[in-house]
C-alpha atoms as a PDB file:
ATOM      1  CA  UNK A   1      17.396 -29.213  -3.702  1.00  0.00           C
ATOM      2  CA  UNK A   2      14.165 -28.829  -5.736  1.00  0.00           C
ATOM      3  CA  UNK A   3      13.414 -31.982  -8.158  1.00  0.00           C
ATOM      4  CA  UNK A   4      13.293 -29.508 -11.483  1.00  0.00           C
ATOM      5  CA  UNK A   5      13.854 -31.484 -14.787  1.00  0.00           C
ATOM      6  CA  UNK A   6      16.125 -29.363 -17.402  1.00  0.00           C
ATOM      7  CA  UNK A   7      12.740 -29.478 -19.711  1.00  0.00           C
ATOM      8  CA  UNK A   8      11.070 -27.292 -16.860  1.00  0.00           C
ATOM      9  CA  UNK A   9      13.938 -25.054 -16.218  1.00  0.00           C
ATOM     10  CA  UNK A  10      13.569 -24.174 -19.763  1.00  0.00           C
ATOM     11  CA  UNK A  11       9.836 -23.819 -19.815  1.00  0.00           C
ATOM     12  CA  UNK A  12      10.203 -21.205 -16.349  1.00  0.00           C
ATOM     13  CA  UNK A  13      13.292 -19.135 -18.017  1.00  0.00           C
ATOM     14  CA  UNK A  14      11.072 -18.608 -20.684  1.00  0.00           C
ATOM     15  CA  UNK A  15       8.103 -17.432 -18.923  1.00  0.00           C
ATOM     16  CA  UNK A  16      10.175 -15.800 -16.502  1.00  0.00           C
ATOM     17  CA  UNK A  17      12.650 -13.596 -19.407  1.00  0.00           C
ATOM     18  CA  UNK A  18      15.937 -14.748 -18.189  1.00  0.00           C
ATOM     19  CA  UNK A  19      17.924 -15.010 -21.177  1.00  0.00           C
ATOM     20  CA  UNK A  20      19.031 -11.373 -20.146  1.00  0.00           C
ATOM     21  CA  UNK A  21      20.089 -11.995 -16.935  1.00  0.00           C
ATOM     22  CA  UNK A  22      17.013 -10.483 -15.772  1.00  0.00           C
ATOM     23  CA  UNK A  23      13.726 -11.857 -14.308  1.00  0.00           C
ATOM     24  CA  UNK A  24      10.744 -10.729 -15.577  1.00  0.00           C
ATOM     25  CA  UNK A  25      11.087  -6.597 -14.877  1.00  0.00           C
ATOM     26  CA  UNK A  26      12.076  -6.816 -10.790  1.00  0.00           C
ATOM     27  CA  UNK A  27      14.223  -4.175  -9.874  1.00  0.00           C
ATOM     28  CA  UNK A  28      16.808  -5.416  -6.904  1.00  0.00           C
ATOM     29  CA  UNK A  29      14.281  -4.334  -4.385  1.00  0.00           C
ATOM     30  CA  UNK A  30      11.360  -5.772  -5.516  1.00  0.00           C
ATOM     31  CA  UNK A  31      13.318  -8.872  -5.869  1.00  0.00           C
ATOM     32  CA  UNK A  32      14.291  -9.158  -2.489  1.00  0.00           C
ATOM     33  CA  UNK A  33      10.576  -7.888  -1.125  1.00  0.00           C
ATOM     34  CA  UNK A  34       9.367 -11.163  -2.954  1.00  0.00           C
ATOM     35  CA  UNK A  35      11.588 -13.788  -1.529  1.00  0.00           C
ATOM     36  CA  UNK A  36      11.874 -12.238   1.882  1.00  0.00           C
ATOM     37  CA  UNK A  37       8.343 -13.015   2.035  1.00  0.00           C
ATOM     38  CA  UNK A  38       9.147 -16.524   1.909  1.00  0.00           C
ATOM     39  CA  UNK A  39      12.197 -16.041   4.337  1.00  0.00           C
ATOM     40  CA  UNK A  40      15.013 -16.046   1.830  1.00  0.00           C
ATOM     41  CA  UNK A  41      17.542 -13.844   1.643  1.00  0.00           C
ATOM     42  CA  UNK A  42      18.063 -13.981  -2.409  1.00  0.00           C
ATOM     43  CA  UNK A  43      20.641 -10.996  -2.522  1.00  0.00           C
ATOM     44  CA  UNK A  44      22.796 -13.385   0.237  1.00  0.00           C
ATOM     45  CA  UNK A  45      25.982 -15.233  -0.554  1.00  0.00           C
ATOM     46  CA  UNK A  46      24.292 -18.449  -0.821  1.00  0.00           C
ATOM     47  CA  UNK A  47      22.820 -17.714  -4.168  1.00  0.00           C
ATOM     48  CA  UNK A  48      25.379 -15.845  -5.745  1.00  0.00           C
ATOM     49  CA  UNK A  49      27.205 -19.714  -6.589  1.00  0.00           C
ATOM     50  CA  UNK A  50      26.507 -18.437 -10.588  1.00  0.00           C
ATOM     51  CA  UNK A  51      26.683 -14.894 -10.409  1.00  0.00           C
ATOM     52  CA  UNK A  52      25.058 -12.061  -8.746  1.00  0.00           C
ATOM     53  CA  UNK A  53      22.516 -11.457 -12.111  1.00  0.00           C
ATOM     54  CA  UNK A  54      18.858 -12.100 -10.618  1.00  0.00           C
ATOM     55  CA  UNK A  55      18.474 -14.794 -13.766  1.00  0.00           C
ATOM     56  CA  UNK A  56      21.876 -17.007 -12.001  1.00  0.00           C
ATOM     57  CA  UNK A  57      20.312 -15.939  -8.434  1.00  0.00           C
ATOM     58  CA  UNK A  58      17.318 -17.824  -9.350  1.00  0.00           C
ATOM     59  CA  UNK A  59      18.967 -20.729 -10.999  1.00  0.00           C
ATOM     60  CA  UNK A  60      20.849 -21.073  -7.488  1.00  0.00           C
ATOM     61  CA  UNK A  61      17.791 -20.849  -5.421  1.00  0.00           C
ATOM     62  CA  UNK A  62      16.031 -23.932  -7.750  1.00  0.00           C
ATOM     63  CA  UNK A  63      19.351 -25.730  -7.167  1.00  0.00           C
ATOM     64  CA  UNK A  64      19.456 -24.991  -3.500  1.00  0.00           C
ATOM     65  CA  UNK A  65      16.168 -24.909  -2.289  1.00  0.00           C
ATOM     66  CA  UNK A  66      13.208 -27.622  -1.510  1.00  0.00           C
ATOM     67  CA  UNK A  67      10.462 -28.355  -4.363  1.00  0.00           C
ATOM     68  CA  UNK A  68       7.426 -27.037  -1.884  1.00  0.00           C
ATOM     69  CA  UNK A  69       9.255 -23.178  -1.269  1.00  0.00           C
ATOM     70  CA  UNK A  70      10.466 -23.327  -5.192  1.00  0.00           C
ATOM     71  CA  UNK A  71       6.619 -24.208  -5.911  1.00  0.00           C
ATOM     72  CA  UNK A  72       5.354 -21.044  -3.483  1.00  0.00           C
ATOM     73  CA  UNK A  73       7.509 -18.736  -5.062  1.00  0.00           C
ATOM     74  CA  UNK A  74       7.185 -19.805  -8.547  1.00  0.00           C
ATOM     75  CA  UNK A  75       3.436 -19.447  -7.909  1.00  0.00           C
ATOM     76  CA  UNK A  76       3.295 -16.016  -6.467  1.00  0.00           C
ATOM     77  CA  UNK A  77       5.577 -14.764  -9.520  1.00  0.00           C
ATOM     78  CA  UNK A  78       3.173 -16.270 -12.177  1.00  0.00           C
ATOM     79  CA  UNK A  79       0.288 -15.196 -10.456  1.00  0.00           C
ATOM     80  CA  UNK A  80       1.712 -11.406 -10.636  1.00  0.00           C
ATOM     81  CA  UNK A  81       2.600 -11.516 -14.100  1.00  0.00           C
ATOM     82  CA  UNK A  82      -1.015 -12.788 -15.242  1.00  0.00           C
ATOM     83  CA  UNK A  83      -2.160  -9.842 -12.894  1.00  0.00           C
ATOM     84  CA  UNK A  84       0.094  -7.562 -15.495  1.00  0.00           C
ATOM     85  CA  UNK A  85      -1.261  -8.812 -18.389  1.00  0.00           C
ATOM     86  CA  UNK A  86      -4.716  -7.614 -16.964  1.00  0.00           C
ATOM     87  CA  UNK A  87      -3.965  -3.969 -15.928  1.00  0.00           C
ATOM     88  CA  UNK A  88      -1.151  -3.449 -18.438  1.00  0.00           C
ATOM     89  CA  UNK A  89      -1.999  -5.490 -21.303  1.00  0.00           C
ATOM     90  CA  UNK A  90       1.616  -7.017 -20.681  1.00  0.00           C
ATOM     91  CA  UNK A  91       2.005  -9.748 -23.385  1.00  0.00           C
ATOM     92  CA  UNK A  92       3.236 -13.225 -22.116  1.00  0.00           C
ATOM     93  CA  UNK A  93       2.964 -17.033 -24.019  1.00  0.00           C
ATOM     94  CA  UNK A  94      -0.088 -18.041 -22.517  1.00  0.00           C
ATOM     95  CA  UNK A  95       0.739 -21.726 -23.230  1.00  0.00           C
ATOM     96  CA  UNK A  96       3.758 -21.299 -21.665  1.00  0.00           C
ATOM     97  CA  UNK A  97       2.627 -19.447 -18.485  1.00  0.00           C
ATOM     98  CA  UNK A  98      -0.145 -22.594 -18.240  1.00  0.00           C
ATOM     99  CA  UNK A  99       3.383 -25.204 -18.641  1.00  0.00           C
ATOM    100  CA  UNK A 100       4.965 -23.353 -15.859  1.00  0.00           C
ATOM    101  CA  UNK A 101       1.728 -23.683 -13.181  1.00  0.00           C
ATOM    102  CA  UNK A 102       1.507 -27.172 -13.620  1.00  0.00           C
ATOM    103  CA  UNK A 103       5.499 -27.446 -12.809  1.00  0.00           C
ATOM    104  CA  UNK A 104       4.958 -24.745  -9.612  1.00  0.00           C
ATOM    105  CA  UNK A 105       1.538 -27.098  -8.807  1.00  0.00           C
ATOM    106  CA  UNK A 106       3.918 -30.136  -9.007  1.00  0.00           C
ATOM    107  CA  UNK A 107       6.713 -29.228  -6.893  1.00  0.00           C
ATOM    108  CA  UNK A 108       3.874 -28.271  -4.282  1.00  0.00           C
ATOM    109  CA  UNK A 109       2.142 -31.075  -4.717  1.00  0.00           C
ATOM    110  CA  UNK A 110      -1.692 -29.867  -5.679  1.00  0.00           C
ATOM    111  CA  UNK A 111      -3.217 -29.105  -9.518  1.00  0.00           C
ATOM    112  CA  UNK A 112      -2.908 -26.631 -11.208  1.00  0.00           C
ATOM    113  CA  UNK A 113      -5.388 -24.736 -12.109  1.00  0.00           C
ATOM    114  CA  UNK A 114      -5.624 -24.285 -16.394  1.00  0.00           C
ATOM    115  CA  UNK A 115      -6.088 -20.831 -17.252  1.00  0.00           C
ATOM    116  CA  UNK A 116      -4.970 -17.146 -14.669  1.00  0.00           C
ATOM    117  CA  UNK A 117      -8.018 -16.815 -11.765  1.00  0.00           C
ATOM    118  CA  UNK A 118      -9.425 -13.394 -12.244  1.00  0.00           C
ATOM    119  CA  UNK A 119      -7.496 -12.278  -9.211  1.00  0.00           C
ATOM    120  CA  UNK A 120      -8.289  -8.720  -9.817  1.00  0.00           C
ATOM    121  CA  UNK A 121     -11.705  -9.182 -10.061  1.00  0.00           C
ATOM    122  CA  UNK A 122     -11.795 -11.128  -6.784  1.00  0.00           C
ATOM    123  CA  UNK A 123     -10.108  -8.650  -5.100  1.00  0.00           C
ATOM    124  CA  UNK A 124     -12.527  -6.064  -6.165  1.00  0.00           C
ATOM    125  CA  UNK A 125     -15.187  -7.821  -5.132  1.00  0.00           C
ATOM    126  CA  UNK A 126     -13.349  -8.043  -1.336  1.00  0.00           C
ATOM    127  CA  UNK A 127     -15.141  -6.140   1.179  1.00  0.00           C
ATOM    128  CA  UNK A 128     -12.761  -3.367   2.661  1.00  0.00           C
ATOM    129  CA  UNK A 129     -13.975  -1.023   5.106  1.00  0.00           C
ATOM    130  CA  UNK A 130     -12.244   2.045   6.204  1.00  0.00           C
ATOM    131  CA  UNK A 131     -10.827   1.737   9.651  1.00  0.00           C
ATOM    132  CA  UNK A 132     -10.929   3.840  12.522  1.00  0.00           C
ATOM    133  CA  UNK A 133      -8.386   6.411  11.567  1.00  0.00           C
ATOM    134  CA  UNK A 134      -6.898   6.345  14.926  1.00  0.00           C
ATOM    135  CA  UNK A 135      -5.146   3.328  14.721  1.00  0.00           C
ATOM    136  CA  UNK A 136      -2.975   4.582  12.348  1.00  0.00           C
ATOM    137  CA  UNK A 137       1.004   5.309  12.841  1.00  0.00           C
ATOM    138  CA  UNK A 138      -0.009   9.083  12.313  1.00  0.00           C
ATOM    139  CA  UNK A 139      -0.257  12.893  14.282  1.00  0.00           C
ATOM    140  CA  UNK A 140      -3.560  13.526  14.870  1.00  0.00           C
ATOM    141  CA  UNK A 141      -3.702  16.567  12.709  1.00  0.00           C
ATOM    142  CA  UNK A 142      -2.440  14.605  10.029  1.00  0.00           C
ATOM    143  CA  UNK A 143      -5.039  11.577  10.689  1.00  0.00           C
ATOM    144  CA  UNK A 144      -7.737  14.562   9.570  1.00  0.00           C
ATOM    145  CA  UNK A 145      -6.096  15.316   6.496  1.00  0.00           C
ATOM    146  CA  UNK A 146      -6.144  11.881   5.750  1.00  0.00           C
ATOM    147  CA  UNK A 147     -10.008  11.282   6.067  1.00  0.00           C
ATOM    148  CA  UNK A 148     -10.450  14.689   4.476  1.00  0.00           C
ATOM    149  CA  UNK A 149      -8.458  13.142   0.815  1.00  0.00           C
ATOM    150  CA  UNK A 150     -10.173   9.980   1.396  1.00  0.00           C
ATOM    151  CA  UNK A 151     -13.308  11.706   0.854  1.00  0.00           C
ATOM    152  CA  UNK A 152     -12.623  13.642  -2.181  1.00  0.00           C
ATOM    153  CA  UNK A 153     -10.883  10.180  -3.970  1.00  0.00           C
ATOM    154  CA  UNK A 154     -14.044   8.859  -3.434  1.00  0.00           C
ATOM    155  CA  UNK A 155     -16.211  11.816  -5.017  1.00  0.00           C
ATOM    156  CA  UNK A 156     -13.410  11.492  -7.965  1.00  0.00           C
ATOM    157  CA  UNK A 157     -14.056   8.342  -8.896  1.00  0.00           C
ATOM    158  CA  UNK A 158     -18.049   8.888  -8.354  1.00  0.00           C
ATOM    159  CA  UNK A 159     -17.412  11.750 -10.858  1.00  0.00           C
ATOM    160  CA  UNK A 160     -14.945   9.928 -13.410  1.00  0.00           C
ATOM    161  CA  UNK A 161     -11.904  12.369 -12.315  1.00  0.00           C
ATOM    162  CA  UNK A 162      -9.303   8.853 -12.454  1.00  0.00           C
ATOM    163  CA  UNK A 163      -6.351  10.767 -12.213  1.00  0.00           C
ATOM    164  CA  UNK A 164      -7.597  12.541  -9.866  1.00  0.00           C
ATOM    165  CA  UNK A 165      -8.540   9.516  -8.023  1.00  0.00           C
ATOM    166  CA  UNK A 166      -4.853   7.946  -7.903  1.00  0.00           C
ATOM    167  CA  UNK A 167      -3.337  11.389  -7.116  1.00  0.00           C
ATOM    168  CA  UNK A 168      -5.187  11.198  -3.638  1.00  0.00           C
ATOM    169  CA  UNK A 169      -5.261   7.613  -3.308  1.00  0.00           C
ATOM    170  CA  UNK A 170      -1.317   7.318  -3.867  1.00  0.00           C
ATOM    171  CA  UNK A 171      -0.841  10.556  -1.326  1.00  0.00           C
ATOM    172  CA  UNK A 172      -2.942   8.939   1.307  1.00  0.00           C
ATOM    173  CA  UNK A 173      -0.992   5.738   1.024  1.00  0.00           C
ATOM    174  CA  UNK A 174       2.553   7.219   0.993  1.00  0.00           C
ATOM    175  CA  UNK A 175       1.633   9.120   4.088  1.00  0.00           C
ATOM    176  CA  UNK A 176       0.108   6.440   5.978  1.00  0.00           C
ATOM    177  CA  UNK A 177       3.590   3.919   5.209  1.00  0.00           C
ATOM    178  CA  UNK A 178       5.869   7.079   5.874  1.00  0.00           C
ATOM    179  CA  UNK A 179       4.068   7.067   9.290  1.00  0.00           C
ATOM    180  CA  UNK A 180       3.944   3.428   9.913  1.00  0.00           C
ATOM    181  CA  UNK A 181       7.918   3.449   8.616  1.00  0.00           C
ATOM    182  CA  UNK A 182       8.932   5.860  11.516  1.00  0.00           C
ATOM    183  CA  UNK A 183       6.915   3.864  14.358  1.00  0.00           C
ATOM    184  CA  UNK A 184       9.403   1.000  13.546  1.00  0.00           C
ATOM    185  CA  UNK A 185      12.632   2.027  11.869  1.00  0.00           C
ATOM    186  CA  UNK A 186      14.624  -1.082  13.062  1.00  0.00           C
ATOM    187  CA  UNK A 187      12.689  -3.350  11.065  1.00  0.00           C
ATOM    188  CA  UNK A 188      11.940  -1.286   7.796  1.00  0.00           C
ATOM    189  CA  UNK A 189      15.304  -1.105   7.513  1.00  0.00           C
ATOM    190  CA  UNK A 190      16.500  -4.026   8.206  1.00  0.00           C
ATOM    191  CA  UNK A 191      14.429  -5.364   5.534  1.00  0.00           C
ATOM    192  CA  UNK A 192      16.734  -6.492   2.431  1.00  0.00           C
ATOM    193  CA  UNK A 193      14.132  -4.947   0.291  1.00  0.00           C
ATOM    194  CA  UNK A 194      15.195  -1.428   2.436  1.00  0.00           C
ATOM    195  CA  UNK A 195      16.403   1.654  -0.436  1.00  0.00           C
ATOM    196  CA  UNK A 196      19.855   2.200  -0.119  1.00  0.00           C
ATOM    197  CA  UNK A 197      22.004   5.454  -0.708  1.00  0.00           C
ATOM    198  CA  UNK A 198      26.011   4.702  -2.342  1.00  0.00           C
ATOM    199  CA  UNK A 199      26.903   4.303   0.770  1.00  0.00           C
ATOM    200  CA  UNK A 200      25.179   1.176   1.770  1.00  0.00           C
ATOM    201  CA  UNK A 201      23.617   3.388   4.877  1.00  0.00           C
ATOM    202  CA  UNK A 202      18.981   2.621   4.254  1.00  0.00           C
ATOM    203  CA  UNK A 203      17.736   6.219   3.006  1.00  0.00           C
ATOM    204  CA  UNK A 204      16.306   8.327   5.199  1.00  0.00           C
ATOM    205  CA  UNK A 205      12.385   7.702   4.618  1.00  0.00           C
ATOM    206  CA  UNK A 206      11.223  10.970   3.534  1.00  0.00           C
ATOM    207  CA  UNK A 207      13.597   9.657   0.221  1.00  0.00           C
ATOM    208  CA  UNK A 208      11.867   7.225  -0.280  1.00  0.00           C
ATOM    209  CA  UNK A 209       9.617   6.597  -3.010  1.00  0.00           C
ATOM    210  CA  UNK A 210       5.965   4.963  -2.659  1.00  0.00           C
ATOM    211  CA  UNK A 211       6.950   1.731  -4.630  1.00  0.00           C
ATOM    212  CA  UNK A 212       9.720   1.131  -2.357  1.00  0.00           C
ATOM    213  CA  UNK A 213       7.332   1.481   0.885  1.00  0.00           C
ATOM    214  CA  UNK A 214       5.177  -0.642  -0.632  1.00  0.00           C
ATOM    215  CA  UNK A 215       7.635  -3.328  -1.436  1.00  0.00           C
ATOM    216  CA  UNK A 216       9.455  -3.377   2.571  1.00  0.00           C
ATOM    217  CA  UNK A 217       6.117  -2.746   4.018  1.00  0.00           C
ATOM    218  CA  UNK A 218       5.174  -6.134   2.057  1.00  0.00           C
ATOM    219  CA  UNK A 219       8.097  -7.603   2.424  1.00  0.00           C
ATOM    220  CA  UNK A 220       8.246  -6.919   6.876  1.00  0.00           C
ATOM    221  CA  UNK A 221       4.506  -8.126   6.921  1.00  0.00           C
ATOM    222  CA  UNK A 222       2.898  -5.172   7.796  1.00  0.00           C
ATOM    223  CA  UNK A 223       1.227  -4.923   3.863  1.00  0.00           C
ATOM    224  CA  UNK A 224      -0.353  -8.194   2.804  1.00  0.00           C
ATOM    225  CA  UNK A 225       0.946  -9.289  -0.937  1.00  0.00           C
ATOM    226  CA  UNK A 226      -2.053  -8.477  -2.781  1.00  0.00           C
ATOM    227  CA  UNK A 227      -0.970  -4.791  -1.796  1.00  0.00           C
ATOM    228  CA  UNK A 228       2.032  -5.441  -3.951  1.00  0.00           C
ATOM    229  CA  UNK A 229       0.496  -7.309  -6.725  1.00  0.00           C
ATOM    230  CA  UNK A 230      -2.195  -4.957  -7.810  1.00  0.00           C
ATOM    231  CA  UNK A 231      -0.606  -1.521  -6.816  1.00  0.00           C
ATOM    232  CA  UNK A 232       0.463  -0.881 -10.368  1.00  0.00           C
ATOM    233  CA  UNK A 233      -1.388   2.222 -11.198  1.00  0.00           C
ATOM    234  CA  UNK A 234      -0.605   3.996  -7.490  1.00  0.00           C
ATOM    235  CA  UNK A 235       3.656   2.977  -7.242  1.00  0.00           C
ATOM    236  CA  UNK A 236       4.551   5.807  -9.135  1.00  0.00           C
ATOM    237  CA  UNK A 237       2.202   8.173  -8.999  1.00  0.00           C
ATOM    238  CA  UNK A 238       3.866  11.165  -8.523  1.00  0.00           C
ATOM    239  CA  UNK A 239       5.084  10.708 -12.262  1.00  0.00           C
ATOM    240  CA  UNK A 240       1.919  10.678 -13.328  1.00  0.00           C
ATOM    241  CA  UNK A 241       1.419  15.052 -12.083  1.00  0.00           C
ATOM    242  CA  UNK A 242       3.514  16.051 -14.812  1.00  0.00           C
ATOM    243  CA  UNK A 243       1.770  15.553 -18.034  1.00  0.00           C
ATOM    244  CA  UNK A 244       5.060  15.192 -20.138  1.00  0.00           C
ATOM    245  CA  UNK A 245       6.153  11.681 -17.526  1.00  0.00           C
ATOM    246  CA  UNK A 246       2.539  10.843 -18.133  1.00  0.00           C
ATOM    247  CA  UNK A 247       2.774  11.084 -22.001  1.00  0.00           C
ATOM    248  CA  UNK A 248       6.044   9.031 -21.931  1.00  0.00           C
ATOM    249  CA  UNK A 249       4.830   6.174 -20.023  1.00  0.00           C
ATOM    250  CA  UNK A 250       1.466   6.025 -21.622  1.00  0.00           C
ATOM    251  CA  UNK A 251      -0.270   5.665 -18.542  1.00  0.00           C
ATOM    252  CA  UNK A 252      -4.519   6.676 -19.539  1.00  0.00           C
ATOM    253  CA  UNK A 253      -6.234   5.358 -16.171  1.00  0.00           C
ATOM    254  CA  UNK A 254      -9.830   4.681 -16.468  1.00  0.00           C
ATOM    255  CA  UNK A 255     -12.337   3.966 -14.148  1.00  0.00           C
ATOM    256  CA  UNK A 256     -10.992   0.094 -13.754  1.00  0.00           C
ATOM    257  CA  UNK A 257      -7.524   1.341 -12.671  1.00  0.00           C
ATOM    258  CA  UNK A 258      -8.990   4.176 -10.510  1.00  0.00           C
ATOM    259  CA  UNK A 259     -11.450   1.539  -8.742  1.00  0.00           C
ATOM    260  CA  UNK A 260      -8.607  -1.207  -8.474  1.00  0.00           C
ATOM    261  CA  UNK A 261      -6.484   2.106  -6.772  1.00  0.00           C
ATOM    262  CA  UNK A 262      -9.398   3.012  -4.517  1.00  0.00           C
ATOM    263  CA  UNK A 263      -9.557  -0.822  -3.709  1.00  0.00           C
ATOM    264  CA  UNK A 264      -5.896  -0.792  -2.861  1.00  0.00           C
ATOM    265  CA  UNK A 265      -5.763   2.261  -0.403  1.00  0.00           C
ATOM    266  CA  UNK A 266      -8.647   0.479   1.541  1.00  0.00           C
ATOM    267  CA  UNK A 267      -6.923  -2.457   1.868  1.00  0.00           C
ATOM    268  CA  UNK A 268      -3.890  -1.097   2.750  1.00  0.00           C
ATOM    269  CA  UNK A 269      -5.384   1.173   5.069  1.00  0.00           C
ATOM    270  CA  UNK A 270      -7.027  -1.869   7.017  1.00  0.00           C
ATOM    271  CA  UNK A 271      -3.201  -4.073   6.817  1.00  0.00           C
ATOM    272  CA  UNK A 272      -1.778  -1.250   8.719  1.00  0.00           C
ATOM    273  CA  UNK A 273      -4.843  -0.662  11.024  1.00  0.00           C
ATOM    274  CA  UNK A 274      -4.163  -4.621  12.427  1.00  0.00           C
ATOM    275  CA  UNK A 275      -8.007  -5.012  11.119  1.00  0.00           C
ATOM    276  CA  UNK A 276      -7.206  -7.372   8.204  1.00  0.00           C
END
């Protein structure tokens, strides 16, 4: 069991919203993409000892688990939200956020660092290059559609066409994890992070949504996590065609969000080519 004090418990619900039974804004699939990556099974029996709510889930997996994988996880879920806070303007207690790293740096045993890296801007400044097309789960004819909308996302952004930008960027993406889902069925759905219909049966993949091949492609290894953590602005693109979704969630991109989507397909692209 992980050496948490009750003081620090307190100081992580905070951070982490769980008054509500929730954590954070993790939908049960993106919940179980994030620990799978650490090789827990957080939907399992084991840490349902206080409820099935994600909030009791995670009080279970503090109880049950060792400081140094409590430390990892808390980590990667602080990291994510500061990443929020930069591309959404998400609000959070900084003082609180900086309390929680130093009790994730503790149970891992290093410091902690004081204030939230600029993760996005060191992923931005990440070299990416696009990889030979070929290696791609794809048809051939579709492999020169995909080059073709590559192309024009990156005369969109040269022109300031944003939207534009994450329209191809998000269609490129879903393709290329729609083909890299049907080279390897078994194992995209046997993730725990796999979309289910009613009748527990996984969805067939042409059902499924870009957010939710994001978060099994993550969560099977075939995405790395920074994939996950800055995709924002391409998960639900598709909303973003019709104007009405895209006056109801607010979304404006600009050229920050279009770059950091542009950044994303490239890295993507080379996590599913086996060049990254």
């Amino acid at each position: 069991m992980s050496s948490l004090t009750e003081i620090e418990k307190r100081y992580l619900e905070k951070v982490l919203e769980m008054g509500g039974g929730w954590v954070l804004d993790y939908s049960d699939a993106t919940y179980a993409a994030l620990f799978e990556r650490f090789g827990i099974d957080i939907h399992g029996s084991r840490f349902q000892k206080y409820g099935t709510s994600k909030a009791k889930k995670m009080r279970a997996f503090w109880e049950l688990e060792n400081d140094q994988i409590v430390g990892q996880v808390l980590d990667e879920i602080l990291d994510t939200l500061a990443v929020e806070g930069e591309l959404n303007d998400r609000e959070y207690d900084q003082s609180v956020w900086n309390k929680s790293k130093e009790i994730a740096a503790r149970l891992r045993g290093v410091r902690a660092r004081s204030e939230p890296a600029t993760t996005i801007d060191k992923f931005l400044d990440q070299e990416f290059a696009t990889p030979n097309l070929d290696k791609l789960p794809l048809e051939g004819a579709v492999v020169t559609i995909i080059e073709t909308r590559i192309e024009e996302a990156r005369r969109s952004l040269k022109g300031g066409a944003y939207l534009a930008t994450i329209f191809l960027c998000g269609s490129v993406l879903e393709a290329v994890l729609l083909g890299a889902a049907r080279s390897d069925p078994e194992q995209f759905n046997r993730s725990n992070a796999c979309p289910r219909s009613e009748d527990g049966k996984p969805k067939p993949f042409q059902n499924w949504k870009l957010a939710e091949l994001i978060d099994v492609a993550c969560a099977v290894g075939v995405l790395k996590p920074d994939i996950q953590k800055f995709g924002h602005g391409l998960r639900d693109f598709r909303n973003y065609i019709h104007p009405y979704e895209q006056m109801l969630s607010g979304f404006t991109p600009d050229e920050h969000t279009a770059k950091v989507s542009m950044q994303v397909l490239k890295a993507a692209l080379a996590s599913v080519a086996g060049e990254r």
